[in-house]
N, C-alpha and C. Protein backbone atom coordinates (compact mmCIF):
# COMPACT_ATOMS: atom_id res chain seq x y z
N UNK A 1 -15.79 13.47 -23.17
CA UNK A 1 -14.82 14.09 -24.05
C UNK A 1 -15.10 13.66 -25.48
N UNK A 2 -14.57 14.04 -26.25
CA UNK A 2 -14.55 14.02 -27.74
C UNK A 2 -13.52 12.43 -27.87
N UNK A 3 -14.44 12.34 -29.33
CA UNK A 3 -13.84 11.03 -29.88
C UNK A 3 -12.36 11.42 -30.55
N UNK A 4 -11.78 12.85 -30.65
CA UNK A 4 -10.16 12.66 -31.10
C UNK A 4 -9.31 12.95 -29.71
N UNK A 5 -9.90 13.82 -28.22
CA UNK A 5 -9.60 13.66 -27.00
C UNK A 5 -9.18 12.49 -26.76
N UNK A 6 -10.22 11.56 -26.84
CA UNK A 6 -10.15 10.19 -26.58
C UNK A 6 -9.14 9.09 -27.05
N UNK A 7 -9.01 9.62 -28.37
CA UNK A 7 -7.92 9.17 -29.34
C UNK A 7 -6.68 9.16 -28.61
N UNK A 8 -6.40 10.46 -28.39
CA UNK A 8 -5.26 11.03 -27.76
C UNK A 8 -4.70 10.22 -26.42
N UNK A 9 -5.51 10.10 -25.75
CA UNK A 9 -5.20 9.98 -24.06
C UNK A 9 -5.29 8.48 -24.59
N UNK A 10 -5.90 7.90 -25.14
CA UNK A 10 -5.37 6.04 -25.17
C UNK A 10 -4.46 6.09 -26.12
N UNK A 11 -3.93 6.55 -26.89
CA UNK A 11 -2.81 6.72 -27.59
C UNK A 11 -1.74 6.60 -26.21
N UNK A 12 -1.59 8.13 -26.03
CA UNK A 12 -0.89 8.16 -24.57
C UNK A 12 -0.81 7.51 -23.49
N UNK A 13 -1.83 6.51 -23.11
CA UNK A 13 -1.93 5.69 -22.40
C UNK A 13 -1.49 4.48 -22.88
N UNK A 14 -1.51 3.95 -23.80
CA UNK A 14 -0.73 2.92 -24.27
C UNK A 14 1.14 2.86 -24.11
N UNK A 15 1.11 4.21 -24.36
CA UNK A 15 2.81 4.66 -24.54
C UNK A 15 2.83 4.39 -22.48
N UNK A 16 1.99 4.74 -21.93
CA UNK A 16 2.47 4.57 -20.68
C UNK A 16 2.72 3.62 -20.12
N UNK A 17 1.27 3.24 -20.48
CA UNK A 17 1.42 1.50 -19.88
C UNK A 17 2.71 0.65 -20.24
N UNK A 18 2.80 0.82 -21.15
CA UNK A 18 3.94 -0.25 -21.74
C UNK A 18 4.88 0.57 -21.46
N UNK A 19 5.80 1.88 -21.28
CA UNK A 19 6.64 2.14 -20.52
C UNK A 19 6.60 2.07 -18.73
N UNK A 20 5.37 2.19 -18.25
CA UNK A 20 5.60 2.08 -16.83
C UNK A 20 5.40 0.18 -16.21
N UNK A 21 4.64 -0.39 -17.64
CA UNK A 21 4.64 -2.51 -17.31
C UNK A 21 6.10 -2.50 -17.54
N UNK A 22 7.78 -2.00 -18.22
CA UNK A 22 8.64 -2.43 -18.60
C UNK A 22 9.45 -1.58 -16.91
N UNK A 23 9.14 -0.66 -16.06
CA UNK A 23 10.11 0.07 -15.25
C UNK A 23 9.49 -1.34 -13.79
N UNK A 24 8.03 -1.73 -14.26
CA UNK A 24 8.01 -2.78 -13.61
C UNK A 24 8.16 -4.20 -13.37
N UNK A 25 8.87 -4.13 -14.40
CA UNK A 25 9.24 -5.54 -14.43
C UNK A 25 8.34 -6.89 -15.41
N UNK A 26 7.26 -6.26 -15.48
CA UNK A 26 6.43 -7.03 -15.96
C UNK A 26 6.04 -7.19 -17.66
N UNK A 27 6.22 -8.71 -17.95
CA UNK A 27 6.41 -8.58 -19.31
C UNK A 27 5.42 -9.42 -19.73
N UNK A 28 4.63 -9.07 -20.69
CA UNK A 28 3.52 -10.16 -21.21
C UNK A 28 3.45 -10.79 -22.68
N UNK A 29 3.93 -11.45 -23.07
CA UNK A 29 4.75 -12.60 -24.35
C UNK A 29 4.16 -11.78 -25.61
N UNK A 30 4.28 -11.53 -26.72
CA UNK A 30 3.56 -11.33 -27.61
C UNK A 30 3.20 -10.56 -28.13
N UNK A 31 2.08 -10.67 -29.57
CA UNK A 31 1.44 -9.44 -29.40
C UNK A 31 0.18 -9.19 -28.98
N UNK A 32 -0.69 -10.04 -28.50
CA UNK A 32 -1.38 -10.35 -27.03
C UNK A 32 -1.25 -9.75 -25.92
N UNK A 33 0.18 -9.53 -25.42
CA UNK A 33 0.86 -9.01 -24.53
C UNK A 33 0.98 -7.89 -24.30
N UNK A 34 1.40 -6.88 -25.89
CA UNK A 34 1.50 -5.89 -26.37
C UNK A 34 0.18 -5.41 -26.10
N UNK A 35 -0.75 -5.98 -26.78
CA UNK A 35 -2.42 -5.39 -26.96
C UNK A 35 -2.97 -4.96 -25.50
N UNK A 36 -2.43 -5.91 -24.53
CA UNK A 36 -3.37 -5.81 -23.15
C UNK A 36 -2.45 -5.13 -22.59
N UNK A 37 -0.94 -4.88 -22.49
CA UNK A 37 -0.31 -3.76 -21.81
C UNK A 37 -1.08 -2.43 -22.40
N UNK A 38 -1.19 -2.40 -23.52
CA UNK A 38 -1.75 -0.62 -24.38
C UNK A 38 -2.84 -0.27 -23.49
N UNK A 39 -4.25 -1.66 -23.78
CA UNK A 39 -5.12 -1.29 -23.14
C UNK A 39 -5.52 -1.10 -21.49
N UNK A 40 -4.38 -1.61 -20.96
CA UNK A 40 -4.50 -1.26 -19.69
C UNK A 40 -3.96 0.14 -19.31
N UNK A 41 -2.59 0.50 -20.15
CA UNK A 41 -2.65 1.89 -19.70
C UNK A 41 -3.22 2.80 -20.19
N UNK A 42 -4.14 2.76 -21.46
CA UNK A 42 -5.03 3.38 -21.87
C UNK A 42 -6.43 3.45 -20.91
N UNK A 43 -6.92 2.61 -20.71
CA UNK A 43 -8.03 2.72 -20.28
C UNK A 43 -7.36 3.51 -18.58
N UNK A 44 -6.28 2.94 -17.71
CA UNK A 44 -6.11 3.96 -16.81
C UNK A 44 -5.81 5.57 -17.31
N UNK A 45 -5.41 5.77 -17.95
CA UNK A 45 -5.19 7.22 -18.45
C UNK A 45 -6.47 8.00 -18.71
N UNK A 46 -7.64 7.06 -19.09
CA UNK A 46 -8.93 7.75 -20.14
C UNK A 46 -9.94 7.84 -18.35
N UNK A 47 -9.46 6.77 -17.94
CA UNK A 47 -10.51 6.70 -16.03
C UNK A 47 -9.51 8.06 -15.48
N UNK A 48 -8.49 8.63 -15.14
CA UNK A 48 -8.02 9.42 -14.78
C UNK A 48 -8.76 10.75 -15.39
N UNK A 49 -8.90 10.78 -16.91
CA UNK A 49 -8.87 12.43 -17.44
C UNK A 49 -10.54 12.32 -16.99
N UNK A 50 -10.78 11.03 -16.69
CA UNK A 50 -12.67 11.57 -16.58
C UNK A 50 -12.86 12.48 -15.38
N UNK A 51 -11.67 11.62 -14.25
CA UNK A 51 -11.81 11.88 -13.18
C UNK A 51 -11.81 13.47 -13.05
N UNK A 52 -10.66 14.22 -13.72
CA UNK A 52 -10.16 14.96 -13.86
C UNK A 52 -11.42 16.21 -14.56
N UNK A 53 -12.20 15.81 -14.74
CA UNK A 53 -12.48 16.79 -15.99
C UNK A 53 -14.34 16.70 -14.90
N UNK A 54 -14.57 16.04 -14.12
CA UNK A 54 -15.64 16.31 -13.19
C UNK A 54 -15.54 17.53 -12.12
């Protein structure tokens, strides 16, 4: 995908992660915490649209 695609879906994936780490309970101190919740639901969101787009 394109580098503003890409933009997008870890954008969006950040918003997820850190809304679906908070419906789970799970909280990580900081902004450390903050950074690695984004990138975890980013990077699941960006492994999904690849999936998606094969």
């Amino acid at each position: 995908m394109g580098f503003i695609m890409n933009l997008v879906l870890g954008l969006f994936g950040g918003v997820l992660g850190g809304w679906l780490f908070d419906q789970l309970g799970i909280t990580w101190g900081g902004t450390l915490g903050q950074l690695g919740t984004a990138i975890v639901g980013a990077v699941a969101i960006l492994w999904i649209a690849s999936l998606i787009k094969k």
